[in-house]
N, C-alpha and C. Protein backbone atom coordinates (compact mmCIF):
# COMPACT_ATOMS: atom_id res chain seq x y z
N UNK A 1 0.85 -1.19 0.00
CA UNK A 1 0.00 0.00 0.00
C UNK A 1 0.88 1.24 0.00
N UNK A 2 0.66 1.74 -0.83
CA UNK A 2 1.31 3.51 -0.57
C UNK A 2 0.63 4.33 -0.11
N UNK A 3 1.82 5.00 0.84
CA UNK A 3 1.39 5.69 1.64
C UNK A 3 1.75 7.42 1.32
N UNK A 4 2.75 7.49 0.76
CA UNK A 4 3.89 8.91 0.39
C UNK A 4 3.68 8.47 -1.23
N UNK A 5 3.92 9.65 -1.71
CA UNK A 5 3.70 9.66 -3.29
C UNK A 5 4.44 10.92 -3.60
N UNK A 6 5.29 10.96 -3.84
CA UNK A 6 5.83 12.78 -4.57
C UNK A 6 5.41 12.71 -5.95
N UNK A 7 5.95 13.57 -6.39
CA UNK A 7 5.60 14.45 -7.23
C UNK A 7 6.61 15.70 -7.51
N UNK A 8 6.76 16.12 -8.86
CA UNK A 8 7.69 17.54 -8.71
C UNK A 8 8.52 17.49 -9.18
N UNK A 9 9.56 16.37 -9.34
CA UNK A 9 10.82 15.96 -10.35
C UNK A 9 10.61 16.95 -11.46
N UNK A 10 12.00 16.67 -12.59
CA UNK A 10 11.83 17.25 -13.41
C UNK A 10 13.64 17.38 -13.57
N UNK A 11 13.96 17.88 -15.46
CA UNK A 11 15.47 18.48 -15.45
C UNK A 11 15.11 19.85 -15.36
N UNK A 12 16.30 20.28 -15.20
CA UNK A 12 16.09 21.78 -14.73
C UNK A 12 17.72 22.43 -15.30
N UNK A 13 18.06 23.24 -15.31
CA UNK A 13 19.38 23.83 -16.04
C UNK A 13 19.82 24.71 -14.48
N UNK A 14 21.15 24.64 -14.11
CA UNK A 14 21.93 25.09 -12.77
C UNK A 14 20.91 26.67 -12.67
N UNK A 15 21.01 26.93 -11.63
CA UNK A 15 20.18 28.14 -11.12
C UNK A 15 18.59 28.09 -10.86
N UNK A 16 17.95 27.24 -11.62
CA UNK A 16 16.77 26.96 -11.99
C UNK A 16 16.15 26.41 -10.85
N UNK A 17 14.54 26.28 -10.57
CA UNK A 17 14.12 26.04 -9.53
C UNK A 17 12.82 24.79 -9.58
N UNK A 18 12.47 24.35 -8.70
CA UNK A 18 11.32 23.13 -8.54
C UNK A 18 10.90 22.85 -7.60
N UNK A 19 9.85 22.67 -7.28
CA UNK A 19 8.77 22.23 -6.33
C UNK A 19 8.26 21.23 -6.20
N UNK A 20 9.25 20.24 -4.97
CA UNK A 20 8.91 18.65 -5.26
C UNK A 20 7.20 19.04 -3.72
N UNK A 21 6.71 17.83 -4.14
CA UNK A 21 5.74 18.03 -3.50
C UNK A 21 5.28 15.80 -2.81
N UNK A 22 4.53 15.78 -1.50
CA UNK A 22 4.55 14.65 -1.35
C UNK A 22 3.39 14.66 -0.62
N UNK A 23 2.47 13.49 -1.19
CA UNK A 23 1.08 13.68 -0.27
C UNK A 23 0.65 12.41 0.56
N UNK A 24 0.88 12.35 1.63
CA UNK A 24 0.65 11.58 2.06
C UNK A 24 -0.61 10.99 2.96
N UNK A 25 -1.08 9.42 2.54
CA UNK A 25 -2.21 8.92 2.99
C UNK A 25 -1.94 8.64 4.93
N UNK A 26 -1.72 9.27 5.17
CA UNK A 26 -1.19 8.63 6.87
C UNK A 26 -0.64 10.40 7.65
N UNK A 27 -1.22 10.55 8.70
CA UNK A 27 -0.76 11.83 9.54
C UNK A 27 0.64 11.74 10.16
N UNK A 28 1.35 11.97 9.93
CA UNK A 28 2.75 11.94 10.36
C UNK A 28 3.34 13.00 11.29
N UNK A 29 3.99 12.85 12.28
CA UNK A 29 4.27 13.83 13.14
C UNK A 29 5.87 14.50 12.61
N UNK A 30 6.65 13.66 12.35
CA UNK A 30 7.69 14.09 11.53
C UNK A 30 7.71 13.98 9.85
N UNK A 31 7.99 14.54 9.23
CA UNK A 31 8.14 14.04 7.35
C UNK A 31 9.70 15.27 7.08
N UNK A 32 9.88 14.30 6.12
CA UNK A 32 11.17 15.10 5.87
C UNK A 32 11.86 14.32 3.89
N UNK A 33 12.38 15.18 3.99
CA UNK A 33 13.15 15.01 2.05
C UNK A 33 14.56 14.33 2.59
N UNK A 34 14.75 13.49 1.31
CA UNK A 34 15.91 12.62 1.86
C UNK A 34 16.73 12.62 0.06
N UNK A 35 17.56 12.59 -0.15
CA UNK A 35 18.34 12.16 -1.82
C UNK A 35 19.16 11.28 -1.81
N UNK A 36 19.33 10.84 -2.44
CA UNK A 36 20.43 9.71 -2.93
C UNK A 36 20.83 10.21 -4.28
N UNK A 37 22.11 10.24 -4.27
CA UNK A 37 22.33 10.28 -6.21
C UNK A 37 23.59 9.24 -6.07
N UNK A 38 23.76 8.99 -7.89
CA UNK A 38 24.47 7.96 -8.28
C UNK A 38 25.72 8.01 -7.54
N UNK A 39 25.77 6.06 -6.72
CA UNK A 39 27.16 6.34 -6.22
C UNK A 39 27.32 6.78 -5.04
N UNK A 40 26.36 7.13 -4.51
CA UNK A 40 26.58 7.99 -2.96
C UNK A 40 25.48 7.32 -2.11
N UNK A 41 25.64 7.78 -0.75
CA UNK A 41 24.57 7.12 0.10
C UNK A 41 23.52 7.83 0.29
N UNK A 42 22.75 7.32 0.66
CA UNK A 42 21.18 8.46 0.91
C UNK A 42 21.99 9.51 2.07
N UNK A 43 20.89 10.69 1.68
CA UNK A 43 21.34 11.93 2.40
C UNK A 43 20.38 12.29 2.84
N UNK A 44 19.89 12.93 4.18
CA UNK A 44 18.78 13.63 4.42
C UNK A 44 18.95 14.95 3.77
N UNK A 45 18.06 15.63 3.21
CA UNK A 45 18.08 16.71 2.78
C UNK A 45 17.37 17.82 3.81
N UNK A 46 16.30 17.71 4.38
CA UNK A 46 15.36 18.28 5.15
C UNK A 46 14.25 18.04 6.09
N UNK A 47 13.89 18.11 6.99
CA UNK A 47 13.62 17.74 7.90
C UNK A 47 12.25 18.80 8.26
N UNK A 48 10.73 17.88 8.85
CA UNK A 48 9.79 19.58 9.38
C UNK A 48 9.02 18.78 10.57
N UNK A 49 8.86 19.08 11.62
CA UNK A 49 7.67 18.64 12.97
C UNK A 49 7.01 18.73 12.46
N UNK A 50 5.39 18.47 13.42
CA UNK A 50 4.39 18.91 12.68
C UNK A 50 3.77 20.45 13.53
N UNK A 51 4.61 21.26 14.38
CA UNK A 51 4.80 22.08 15.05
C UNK A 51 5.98 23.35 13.77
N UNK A 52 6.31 22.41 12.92
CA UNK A 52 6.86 23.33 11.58
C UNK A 52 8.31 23.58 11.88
N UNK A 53 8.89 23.29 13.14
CA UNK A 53 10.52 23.23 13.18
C UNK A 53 11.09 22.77 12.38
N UNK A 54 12.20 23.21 11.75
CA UNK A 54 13.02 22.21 10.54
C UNK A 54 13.56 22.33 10.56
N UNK A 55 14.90 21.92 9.67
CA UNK A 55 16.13 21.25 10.30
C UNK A 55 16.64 21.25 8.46
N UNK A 56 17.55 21.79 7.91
CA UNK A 56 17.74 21.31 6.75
C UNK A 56 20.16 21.01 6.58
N UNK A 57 20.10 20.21 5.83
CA UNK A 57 21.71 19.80 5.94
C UNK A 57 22.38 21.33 5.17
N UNK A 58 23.56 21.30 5.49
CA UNK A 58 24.19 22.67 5.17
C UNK A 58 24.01 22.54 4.04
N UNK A 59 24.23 21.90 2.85
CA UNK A 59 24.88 22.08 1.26
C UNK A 59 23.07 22.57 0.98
N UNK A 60 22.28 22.27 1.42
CA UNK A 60 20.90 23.28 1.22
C UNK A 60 19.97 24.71 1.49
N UNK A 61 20.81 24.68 2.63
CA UNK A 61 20.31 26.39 3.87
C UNK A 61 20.29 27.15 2.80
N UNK A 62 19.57 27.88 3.12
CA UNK A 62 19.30 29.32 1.95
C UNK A 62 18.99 29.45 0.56
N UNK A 63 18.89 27.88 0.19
CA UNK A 63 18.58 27.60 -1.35
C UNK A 63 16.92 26.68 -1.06
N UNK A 64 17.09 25.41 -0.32
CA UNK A 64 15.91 24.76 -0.50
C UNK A 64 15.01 25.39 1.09
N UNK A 65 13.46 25.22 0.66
CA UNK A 65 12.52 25.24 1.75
C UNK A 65 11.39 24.47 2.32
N UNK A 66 11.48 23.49 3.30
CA UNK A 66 10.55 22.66 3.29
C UNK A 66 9.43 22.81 3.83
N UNK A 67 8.38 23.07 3.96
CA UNK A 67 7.19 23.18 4.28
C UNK A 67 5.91 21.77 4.05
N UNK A 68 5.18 22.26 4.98
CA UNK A 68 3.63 21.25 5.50
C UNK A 68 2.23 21.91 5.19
N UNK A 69 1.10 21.06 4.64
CA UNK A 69 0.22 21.68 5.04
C UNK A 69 -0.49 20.55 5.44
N UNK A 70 -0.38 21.04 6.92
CA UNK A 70 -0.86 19.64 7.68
C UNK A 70 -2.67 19.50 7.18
N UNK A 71 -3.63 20.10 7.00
CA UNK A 71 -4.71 19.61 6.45
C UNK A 71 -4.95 18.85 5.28
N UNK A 72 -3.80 19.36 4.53
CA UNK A 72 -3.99 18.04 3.41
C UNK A 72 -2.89 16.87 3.18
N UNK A 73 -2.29 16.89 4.46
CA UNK A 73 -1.05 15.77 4.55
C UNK A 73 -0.14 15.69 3.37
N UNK A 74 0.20 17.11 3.26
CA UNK A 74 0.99 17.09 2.25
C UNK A 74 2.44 18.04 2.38
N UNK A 75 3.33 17.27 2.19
CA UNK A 75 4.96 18.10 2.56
C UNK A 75 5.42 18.45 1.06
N UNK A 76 6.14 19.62 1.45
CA UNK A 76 6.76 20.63 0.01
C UNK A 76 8.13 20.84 0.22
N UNK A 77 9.09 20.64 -1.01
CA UNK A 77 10.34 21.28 -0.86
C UNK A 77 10.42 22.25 -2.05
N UNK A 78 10.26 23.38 -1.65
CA UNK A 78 10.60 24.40 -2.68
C UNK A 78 12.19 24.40 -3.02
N UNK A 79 13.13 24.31 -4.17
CA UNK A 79 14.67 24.51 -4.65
C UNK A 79 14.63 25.05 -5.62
N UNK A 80 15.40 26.22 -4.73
CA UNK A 80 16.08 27.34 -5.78
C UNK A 80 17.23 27.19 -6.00
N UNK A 81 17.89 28.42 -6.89
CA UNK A 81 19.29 28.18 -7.14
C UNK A 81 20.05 26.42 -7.27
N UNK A 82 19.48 25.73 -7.79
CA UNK A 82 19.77 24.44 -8.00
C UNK A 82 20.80 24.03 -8.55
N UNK A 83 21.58 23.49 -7.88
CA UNK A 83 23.55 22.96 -8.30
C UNK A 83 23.20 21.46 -9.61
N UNK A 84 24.09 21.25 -10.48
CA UNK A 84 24.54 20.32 -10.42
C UNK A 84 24.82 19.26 -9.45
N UNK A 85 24.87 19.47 -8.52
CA UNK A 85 25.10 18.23 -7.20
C UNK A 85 24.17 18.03 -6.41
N UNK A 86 23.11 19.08 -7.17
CA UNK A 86 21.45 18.79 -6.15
C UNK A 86 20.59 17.20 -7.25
N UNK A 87 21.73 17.02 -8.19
CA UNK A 87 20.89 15.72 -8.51
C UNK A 87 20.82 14.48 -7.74
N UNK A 88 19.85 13.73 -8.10
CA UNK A 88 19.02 13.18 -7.00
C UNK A 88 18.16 12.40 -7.69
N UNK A 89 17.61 11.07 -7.03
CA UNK A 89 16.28 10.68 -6.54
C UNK A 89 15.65 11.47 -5.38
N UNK A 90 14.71 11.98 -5.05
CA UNK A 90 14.95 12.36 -4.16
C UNK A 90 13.12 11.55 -3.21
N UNK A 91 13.35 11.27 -2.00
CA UNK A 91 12.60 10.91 -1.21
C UNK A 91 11.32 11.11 -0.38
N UNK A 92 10.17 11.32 -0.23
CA UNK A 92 9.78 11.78 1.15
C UNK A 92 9.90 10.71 2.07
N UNK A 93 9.49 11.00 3.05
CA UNK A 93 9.69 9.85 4.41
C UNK A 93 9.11 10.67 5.64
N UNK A 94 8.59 9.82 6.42
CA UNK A 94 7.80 10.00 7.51
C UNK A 94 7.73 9.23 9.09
N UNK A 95 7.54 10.20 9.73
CA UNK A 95 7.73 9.08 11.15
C UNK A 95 6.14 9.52 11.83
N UNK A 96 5.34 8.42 11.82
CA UNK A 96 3.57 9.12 12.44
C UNK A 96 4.17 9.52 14.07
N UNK A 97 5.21 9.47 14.98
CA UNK A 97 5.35 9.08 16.36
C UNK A 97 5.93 10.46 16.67
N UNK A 98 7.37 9.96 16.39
CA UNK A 98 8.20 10.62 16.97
C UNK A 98 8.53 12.40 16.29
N UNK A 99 9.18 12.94 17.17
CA UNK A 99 9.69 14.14 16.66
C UNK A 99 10.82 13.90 15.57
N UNK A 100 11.20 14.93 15.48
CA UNK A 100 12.12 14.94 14.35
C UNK A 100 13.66 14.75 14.67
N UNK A 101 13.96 14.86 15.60
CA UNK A 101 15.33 14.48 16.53
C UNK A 101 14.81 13.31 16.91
N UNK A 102 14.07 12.73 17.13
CA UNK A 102 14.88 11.29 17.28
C UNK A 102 13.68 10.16 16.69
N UNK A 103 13.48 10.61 15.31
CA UNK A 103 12.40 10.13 14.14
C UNK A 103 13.00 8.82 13.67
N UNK A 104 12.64 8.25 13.23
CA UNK A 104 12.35 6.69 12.94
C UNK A 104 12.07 6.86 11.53
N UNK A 105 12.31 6.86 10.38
CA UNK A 105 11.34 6.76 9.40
C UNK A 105 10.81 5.51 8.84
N UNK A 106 9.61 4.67 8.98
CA UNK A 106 8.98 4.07 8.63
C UNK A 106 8.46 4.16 7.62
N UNK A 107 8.29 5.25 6.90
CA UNK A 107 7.28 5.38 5.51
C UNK A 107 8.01 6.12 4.85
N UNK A 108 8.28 5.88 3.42
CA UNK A 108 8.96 6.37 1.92
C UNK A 108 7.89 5.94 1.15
N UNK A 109 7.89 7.10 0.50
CA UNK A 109 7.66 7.07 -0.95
C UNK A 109 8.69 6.66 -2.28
N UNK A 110 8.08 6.46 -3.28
CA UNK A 110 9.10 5.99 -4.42
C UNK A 110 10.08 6.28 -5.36
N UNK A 111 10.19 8.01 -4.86
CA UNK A 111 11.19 8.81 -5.32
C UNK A 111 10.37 9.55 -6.65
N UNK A 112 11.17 10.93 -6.17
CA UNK A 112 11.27 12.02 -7.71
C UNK A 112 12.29 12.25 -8.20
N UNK A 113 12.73 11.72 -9.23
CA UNK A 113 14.32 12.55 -10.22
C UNK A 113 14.03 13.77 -10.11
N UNK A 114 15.45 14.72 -9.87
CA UNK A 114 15.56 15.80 -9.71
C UNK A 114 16.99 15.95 -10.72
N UNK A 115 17.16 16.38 -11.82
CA UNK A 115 18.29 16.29 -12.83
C UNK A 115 18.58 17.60 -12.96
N UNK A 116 19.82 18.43 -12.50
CA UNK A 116 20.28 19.68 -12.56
C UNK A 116 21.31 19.63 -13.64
N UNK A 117 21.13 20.17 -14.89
CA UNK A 117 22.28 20.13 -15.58
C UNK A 117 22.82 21.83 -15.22
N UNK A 118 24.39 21.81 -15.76
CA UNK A 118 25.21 22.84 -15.72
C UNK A 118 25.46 23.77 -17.28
């Protein structure tokens, strides 16, 4: 059964921007963006409570923004200024329990390509 579904992928040319989006069938107290690209290990990308605290990894601050709208169980990563090295599968994931410091993720979705050329 799926539970997380994104949405939002896309190529995009360096600078360029996208709005991955993930809707999920299940209320989650933590959800957060995660990437993997070729060759490398999964990365968390971003992190939101459902109190809206977030948490995002340095190589993103000031470029990507993650946001909730908890009535329609649905999490957003707005990316701007988009690198070449922001390519990606990229993830949602969810913990229904815990906070976001010490989240569990139990639930993924099936990934969005995110292709930044230079």
């Amino acid at each position: 059964q799926v539970r997380l579904m994104e949405s939002g992928g896309g190529s995009v040319q360096a600078g360029g921007s996208l709005r991955l989006s993930c809707v999920a069938k299940i209320s989650a107290n933590c959800m957060g963006w995660f990437r993997r690209a070729p060759g490398k290990e999964r990365e968390e990308v971003a992190t939101i409570d459902s109190d809206g605290i977030t948490r995002y990894t340095d190589s993103v601050k000031g470029r990507f923004t993650i946001s909730r709208a908890n009535a329609k169980n649905t999490l957003y990563l707005q990316m701007s200024s988009l690198k070449p090295e922001d390519t990606a599968m990229y993830y949602c994931a969810a913990d229904p329990w815990r906070d976001c410091n010490q989240a569990d993720f139990v639930y993924w979705g099936q990934g969005t390509q995110v292709t930044v050329s230079s």
